[in-house]
PDB file of N, CA and C in Angstrom:
ATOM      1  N   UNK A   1      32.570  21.928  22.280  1.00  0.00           N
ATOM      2  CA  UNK A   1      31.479  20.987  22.188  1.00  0.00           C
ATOM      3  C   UNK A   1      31.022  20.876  20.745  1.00  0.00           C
ATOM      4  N   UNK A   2      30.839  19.506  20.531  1.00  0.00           N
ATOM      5  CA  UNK A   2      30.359  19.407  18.870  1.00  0.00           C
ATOM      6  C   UNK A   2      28.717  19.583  19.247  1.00  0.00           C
ATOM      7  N   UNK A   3      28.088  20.005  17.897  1.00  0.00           N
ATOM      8  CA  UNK A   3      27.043  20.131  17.449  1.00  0.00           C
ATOM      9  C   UNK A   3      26.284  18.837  17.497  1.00  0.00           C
ATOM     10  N   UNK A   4      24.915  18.594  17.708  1.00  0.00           N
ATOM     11  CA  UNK A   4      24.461  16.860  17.829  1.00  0.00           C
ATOM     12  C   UNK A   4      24.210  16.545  16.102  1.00  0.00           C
ATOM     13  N   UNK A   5      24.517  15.562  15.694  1.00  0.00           N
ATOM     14  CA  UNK A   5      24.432  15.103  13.923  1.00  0.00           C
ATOM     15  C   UNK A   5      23.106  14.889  13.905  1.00  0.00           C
ATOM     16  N   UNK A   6      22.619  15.493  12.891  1.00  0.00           N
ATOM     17  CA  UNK A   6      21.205  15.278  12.286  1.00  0.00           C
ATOM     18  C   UNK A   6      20.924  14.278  12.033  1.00  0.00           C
ATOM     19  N   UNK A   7      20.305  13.056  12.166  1.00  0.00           N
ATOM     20  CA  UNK A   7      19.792  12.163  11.174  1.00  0.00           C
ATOM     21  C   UNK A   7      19.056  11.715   9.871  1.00  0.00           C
ATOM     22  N   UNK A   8      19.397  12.121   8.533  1.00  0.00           N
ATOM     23  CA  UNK A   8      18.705  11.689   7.531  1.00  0.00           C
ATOM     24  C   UNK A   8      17.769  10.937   7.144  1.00  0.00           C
ATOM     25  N   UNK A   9      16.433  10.897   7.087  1.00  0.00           N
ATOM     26  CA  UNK A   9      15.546   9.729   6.583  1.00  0.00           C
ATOM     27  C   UNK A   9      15.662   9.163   5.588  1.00  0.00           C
ATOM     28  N   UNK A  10      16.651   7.908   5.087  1.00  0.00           N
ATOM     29  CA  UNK A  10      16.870   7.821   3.571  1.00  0.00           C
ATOM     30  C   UNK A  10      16.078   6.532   3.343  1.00  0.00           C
ATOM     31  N   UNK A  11      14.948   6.253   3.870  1.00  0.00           N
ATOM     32  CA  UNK A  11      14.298   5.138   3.769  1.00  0.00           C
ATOM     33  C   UNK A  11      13.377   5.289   2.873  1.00  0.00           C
ATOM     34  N   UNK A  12      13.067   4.380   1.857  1.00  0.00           N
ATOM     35  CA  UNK A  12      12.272   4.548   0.957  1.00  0.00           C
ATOM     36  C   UNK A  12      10.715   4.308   0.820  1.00  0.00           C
ATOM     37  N   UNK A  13       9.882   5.227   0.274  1.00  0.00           N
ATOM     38  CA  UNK A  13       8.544   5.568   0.847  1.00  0.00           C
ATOM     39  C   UNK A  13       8.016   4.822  -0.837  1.00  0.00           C
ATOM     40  N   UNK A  14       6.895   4.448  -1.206  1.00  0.00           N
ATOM     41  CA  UNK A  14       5.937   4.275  -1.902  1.00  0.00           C
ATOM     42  C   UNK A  14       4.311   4.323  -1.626  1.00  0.00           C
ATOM     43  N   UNK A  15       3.627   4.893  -2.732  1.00  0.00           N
ATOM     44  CA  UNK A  15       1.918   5.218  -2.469  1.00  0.00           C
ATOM     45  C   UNK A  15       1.712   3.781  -3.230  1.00  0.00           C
ATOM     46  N   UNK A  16       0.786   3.377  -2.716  1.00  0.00           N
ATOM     47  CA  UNK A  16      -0.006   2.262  -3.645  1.00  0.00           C
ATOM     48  C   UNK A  16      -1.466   2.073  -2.751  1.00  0.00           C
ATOM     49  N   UNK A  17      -2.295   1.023  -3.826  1.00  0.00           N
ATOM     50  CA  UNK A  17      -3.362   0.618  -3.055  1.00  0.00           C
ATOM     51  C   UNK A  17      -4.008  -0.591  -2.192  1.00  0.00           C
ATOM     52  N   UNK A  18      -4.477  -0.625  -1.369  1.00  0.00           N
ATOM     53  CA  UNK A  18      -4.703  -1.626  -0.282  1.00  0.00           C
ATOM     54  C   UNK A  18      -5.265  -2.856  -0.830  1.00  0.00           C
ATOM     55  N   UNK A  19      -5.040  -4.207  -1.446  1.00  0.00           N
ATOM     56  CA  UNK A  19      -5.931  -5.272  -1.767  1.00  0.00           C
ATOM     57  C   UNK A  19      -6.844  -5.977  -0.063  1.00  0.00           C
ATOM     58  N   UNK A  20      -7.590  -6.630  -1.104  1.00  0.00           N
ATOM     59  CA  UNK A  20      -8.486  -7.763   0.066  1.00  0.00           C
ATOM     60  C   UNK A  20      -7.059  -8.330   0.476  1.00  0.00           C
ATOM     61  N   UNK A  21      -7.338  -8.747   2.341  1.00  0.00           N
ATOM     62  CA  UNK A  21      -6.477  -9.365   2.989  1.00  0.00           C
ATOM     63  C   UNK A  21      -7.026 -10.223   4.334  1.00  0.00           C
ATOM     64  N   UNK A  22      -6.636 -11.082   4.947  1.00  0.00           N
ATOM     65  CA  UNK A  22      -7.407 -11.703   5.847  1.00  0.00           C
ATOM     66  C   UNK A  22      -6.745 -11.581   7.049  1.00  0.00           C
ATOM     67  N   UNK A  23      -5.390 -11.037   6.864  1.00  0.00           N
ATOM     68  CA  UNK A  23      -4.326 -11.041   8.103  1.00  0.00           C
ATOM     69  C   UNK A  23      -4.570  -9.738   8.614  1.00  0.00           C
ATOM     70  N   UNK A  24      -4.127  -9.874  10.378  1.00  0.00           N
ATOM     71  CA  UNK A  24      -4.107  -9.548  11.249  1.00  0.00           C
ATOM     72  C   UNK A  24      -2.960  -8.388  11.826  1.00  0.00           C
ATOM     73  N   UNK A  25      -3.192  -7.239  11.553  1.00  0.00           N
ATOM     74  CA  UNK A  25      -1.998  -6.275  11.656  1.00  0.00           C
ATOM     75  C   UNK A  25      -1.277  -6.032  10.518  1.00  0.00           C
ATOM     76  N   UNK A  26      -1.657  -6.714   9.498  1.00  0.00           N
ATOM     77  CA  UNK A  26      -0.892  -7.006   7.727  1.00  0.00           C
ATOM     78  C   UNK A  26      -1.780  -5.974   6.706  1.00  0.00           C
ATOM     79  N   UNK A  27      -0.878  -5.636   6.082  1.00  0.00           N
ATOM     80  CA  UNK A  27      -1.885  -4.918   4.702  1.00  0.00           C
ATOM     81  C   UNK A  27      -0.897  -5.400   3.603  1.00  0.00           C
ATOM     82  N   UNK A  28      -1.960  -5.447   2.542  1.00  0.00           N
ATOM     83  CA  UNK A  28      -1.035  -6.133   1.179  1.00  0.00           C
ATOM     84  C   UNK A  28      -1.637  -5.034   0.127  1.00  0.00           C
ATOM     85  N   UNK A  29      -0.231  -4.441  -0.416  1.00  0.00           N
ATOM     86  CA  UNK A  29      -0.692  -2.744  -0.842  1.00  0.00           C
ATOM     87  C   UNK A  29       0.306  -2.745  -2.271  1.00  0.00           C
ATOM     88  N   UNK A  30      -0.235  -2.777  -3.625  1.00  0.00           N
ATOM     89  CA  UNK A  30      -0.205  -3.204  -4.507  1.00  0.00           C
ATOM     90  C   UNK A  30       0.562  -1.612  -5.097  1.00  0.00           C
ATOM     91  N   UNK A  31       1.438  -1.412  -5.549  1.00  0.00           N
ATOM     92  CA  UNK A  31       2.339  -0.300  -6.237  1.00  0.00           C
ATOM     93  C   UNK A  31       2.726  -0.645  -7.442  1.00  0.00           C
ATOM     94  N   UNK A  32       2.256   0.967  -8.006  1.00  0.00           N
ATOM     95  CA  UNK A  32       2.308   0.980 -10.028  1.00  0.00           C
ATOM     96  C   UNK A  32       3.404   1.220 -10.271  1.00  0.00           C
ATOM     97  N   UNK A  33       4.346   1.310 -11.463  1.00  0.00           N
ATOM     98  CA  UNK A  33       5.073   1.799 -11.589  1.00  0.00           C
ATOM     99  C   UNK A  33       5.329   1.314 -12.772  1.00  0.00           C
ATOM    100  N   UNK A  34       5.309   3.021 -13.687  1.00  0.00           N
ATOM    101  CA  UNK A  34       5.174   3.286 -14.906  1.00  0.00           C
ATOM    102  C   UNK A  34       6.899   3.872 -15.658  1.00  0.00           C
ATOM    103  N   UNK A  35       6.910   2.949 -17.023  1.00  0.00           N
ATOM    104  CA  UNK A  35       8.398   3.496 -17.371  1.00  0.00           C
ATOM    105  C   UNK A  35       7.991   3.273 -18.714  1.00  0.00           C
ATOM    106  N   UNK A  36       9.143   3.431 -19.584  1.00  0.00           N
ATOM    107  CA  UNK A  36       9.803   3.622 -21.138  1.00  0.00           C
ATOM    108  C   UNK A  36      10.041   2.103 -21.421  1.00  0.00           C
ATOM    109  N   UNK A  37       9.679   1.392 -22.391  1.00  0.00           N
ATOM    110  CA  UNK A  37      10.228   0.620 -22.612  1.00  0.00           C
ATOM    111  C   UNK A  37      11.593   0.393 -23.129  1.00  0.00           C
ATOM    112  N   UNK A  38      13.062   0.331 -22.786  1.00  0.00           N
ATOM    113  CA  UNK A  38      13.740   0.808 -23.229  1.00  0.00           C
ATOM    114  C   UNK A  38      14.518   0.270 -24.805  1.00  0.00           C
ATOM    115  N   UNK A  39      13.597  -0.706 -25.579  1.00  0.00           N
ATOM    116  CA  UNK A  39      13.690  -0.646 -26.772  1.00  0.00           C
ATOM    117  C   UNK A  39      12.363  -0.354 -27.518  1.00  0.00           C
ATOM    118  N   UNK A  40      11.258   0.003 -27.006  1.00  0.00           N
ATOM    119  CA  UNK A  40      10.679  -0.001 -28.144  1.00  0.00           C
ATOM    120  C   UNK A  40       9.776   0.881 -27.825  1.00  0.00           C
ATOM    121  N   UNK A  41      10.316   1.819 -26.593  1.00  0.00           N
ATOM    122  CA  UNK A  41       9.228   3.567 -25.715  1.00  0.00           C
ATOM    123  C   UNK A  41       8.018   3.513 -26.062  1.00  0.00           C
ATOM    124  N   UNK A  42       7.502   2.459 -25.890  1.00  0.00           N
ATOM    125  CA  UNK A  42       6.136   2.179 -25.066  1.00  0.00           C
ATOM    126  C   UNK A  42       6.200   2.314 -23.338  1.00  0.00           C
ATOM    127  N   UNK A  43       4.510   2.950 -22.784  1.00  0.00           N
ATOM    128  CA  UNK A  43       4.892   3.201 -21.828  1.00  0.00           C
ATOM    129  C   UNK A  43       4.391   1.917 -21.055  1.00  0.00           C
ATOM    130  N   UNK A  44       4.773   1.228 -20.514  1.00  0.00           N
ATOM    131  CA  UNK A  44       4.676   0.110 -19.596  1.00  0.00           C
ATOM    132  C   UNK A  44       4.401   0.187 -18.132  1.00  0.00           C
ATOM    133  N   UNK A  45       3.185  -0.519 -17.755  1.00  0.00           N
ATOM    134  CA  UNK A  45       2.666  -0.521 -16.441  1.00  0.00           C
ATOM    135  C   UNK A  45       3.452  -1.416 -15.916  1.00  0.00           C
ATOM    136  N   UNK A  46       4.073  -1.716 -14.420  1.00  0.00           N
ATOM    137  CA  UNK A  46       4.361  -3.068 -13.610  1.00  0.00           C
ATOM    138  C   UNK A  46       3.810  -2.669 -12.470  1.00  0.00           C
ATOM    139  N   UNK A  47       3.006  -3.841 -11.854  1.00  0.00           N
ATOM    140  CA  UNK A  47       2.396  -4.250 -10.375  1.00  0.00           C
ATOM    141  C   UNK A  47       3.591  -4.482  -9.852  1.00  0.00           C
ATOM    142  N   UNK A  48       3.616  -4.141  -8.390  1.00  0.00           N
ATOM    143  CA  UNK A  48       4.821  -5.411  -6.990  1.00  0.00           C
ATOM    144  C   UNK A  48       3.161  -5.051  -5.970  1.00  0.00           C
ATOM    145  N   UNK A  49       3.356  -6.208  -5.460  1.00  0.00           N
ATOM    146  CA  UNK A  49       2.998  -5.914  -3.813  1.00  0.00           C
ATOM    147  C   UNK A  49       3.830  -6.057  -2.891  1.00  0.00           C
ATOM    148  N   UNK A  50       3.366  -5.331  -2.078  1.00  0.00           N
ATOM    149  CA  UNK A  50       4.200  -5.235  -0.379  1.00  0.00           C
ATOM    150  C   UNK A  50       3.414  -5.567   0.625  1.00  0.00           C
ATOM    151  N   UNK A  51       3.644  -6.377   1.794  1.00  0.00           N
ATOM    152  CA  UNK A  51       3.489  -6.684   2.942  1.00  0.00           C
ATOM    153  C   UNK A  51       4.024  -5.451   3.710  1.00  0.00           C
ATOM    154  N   UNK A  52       2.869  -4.522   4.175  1.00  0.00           N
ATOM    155  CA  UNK A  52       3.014  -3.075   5.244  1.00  0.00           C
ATOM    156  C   UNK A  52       2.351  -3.901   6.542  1.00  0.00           C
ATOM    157  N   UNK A  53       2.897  -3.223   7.705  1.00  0.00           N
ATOM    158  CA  UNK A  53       2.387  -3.647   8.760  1.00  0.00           C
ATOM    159  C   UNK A  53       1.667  -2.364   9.368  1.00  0.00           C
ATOM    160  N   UNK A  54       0.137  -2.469   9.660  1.00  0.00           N
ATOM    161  CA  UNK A  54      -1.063  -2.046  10.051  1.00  0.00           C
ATOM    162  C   UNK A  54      -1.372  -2.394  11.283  1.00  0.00           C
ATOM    163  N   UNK A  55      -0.763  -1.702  12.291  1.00  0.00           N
ATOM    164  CA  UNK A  55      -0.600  -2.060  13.790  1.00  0.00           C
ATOM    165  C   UNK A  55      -1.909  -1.771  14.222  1.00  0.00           C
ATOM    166  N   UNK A  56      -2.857  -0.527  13.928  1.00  0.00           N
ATOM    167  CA  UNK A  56      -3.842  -0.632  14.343  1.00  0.00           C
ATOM    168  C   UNK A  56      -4.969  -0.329  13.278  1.00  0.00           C
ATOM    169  N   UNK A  57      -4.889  -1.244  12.587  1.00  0.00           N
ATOM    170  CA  UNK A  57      -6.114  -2.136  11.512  1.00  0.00           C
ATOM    171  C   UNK A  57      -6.613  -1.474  10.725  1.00  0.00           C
ATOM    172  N   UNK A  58      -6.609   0.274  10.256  1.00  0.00           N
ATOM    173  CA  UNK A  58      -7.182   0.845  10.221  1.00  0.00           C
ATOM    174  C   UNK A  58      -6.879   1.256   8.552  1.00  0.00           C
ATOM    175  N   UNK A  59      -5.902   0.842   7.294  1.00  0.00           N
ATOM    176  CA  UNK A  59      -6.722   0.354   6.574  1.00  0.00           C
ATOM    177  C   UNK A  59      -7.509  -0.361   5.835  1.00  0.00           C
ATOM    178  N   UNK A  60      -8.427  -0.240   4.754  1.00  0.00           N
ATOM    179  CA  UNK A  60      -8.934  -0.798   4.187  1.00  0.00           C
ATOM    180  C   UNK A  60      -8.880  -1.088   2.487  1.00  0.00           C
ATOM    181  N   UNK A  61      -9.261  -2.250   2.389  1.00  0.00           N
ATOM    182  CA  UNK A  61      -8.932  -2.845   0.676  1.00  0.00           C
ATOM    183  C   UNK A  61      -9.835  -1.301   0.036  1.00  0.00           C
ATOM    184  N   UNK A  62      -8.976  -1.133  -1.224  1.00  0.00           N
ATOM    185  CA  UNK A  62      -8.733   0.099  -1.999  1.00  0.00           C
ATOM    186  C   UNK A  62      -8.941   1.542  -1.603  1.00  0.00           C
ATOM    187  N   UNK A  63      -8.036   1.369  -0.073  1.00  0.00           N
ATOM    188  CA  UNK A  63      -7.307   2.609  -0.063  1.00  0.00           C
ATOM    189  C   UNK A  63      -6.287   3.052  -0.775  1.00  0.00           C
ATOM    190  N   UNK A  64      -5.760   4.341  -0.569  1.00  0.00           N
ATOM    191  CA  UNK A  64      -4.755   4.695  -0.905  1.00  0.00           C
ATOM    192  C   UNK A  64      -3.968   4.950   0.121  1.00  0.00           C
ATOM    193  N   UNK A  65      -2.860   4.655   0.065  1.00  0.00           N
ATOM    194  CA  UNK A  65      -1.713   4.906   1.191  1.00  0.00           C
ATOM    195  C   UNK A  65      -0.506   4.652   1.416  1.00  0.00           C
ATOM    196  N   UNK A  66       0.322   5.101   1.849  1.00  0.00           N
ATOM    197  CA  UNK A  66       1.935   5.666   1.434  1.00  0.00           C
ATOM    198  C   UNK A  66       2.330   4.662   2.671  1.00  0.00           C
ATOM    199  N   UNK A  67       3.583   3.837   2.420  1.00  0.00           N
ATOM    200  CA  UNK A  67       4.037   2.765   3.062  1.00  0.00           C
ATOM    201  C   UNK A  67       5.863   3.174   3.217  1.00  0.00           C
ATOM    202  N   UNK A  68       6.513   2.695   3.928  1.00  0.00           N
ATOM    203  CA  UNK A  68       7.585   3.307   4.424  1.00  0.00           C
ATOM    204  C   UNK A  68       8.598   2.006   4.545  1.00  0.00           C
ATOM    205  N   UNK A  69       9.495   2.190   3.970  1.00  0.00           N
ATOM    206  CA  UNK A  69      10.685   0.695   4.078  1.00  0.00           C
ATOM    207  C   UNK A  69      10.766   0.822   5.754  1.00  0.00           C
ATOM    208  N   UNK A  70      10.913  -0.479   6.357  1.00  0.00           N
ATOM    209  CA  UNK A  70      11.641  -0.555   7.951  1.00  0.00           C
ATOM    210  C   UNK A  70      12.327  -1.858   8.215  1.00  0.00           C
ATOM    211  N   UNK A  71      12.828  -2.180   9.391  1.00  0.00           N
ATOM    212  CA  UNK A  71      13.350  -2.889   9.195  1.00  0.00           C
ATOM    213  C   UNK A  71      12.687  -4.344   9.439  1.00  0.00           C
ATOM    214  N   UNK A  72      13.162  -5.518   9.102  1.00  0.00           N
ATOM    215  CA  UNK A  72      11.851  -6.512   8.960  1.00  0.00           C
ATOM    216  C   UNK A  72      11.386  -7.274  10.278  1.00  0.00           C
ATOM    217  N   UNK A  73      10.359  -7.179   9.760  1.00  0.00           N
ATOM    218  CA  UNK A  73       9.065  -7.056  10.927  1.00  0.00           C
ATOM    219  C   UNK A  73       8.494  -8.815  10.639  1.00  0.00           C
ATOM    220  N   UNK A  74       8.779  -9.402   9.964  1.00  0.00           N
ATOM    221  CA  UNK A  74       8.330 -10.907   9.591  1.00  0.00           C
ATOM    222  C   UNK A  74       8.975 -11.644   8.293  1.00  0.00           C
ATOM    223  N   UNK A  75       8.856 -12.866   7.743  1.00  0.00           N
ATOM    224  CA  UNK A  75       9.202 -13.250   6.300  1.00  0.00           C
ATOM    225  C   UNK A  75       9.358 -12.388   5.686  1.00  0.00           C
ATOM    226  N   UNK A  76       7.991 -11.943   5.258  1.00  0.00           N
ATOM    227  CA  UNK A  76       7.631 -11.245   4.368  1.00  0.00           C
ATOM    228  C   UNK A  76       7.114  -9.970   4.449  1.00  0.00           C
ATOM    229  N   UNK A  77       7.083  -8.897   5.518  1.00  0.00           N
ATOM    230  CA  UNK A  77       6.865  -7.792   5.888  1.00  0.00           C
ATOM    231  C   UNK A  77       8.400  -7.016   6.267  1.00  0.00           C
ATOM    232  N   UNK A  78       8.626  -6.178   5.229  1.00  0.00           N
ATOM    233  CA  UNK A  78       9.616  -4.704   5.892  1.00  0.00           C
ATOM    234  C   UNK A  78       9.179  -3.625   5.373  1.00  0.00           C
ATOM    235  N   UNK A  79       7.950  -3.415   5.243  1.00  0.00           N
ATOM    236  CA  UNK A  79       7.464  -2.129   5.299  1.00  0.00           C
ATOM    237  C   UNK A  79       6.229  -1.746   6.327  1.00  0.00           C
ATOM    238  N   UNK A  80       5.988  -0.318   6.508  1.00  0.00           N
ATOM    239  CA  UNK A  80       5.069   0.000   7.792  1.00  0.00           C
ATOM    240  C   UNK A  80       4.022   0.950   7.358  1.00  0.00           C
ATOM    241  N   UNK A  81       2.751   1.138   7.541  1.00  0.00           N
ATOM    242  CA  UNK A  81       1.758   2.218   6.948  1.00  0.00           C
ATOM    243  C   UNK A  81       2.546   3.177   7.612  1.00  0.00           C
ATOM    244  N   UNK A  82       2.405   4.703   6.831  1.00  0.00           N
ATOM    245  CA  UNK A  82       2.747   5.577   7.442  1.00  0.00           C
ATOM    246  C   UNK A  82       1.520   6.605   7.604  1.00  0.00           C
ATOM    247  N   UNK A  83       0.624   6.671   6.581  1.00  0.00           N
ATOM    248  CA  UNK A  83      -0.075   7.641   6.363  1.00  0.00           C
ATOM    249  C   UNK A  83      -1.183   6.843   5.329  1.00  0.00           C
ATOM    250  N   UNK A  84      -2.557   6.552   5.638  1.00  0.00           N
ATOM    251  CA  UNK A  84      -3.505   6.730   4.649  1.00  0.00           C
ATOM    252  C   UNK A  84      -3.858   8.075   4.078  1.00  0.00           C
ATOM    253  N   UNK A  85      -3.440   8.133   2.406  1.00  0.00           N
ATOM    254  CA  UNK A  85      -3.376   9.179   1.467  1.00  0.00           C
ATOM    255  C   UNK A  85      -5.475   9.480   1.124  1.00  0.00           C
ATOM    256  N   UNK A  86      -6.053   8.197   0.817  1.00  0.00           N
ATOM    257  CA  UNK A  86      -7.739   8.656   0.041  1.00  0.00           C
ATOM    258  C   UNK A  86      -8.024   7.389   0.310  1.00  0.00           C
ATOM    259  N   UNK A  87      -9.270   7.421   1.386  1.00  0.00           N
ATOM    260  CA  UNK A  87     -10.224   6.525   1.853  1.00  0.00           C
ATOM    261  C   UNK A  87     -10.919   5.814   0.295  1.00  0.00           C
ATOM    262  N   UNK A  88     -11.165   4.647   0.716  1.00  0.00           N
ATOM    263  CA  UNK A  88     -12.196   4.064  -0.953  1.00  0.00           C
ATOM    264  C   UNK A  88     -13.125   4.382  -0.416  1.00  0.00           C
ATOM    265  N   UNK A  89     -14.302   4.598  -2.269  1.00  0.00           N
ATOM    266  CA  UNK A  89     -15.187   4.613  -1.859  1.00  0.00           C
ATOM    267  C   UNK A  89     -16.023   3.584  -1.321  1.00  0.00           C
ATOM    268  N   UNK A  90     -17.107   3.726  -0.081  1.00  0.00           N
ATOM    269  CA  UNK A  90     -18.258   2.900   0.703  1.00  0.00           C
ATOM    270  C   UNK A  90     -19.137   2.280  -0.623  1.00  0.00           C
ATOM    271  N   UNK A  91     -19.089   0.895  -0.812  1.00  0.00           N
ATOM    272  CA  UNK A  91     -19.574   0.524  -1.855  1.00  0.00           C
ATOM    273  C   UNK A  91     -21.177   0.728  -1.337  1.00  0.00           C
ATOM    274  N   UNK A  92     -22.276   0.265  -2.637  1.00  0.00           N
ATOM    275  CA  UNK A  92     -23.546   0.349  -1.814  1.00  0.00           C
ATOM    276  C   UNK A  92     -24.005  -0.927  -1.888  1.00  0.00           C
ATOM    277  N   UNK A  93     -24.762  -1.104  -0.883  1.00  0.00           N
ATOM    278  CA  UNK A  93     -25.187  -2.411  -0.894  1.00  0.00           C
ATOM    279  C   UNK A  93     -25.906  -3.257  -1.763  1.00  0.00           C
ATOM    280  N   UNK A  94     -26.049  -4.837  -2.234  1.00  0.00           N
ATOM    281  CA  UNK A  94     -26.321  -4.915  -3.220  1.00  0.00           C
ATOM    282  C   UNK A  94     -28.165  -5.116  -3.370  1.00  0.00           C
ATOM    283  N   UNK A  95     -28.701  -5.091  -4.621  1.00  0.00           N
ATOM    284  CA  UNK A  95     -30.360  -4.719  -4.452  1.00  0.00           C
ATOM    285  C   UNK A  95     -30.908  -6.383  -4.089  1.00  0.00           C
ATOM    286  N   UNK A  96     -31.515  -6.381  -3.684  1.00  0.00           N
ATOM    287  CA  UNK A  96     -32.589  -7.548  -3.305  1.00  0.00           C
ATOM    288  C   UNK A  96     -32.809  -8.096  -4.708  1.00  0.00           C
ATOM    289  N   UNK A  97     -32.845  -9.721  -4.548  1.00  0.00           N
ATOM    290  CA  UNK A  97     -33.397  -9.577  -6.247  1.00  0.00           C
ATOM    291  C   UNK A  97     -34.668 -10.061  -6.045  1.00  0.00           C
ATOM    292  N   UNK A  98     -35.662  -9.544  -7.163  1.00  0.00           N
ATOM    293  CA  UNK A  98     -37.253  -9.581  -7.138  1.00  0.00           C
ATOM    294  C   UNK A  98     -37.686 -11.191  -7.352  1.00  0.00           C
ATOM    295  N   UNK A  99     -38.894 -11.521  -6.477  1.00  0.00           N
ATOM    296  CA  UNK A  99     -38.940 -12.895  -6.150  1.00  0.00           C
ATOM    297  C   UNK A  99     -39.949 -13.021  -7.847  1.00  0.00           C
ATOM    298  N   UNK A 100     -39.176 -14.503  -7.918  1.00  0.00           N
ATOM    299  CA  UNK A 100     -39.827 -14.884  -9.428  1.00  0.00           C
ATOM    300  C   UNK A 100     -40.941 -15.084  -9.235  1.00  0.00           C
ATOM    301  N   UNK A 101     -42.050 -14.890 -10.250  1.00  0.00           N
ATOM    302  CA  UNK A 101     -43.430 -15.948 -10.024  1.00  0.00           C
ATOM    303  C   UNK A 101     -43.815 -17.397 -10.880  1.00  0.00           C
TER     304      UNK A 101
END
């Protein structure tokens, strides 16, 4: 009898953060990614966003949270939340403004 084959997870994971979004089961989760310039080694920021799918709604614009390649789920969605990494902070509400005289 053979042994049962392991399966490898070779799907690719990224952390980024949650933007404002209006869709429904959708998160749009914005990933840094820092390198060398390779003529002139400056270090260079680049944005991507990703379309993660948020089956049950739960996060929110500027979280942090780790998103998982799958297979595609819409147009523009093939990735899936896997894990919210750091809740944002609860902004505070804004002050009343004082009535003129």
């Amino acid at each position: 009898m053979s042994e049962p084959v392991q399966r490898v997870n070779r799907r690719k994971e990224r952390v980024g953060e949650v933007l404002p979004s209006k869709m429904a089961k959708t998160i749009v989760v914005r990933v840094q990614r820092r390198f060398r310039h390779p003529r002139y080694r400056k270090v260079v920021t680049r944005f991507k966003k990703f379309y993660a799918h948020d089956e049950r709604g739960e996060a929110r614009p500027g979280d942090r949270v780790l998103i998982q390649e799958t297979r595609p789920l819409s147009r523009l969605k093939r990735w899936r939340l896997v894990q919210i990494l750091n809740r944002a902070a609860a902004e505070a509400p804004a002050a009343p403004l004082a009535a003129q005289s």
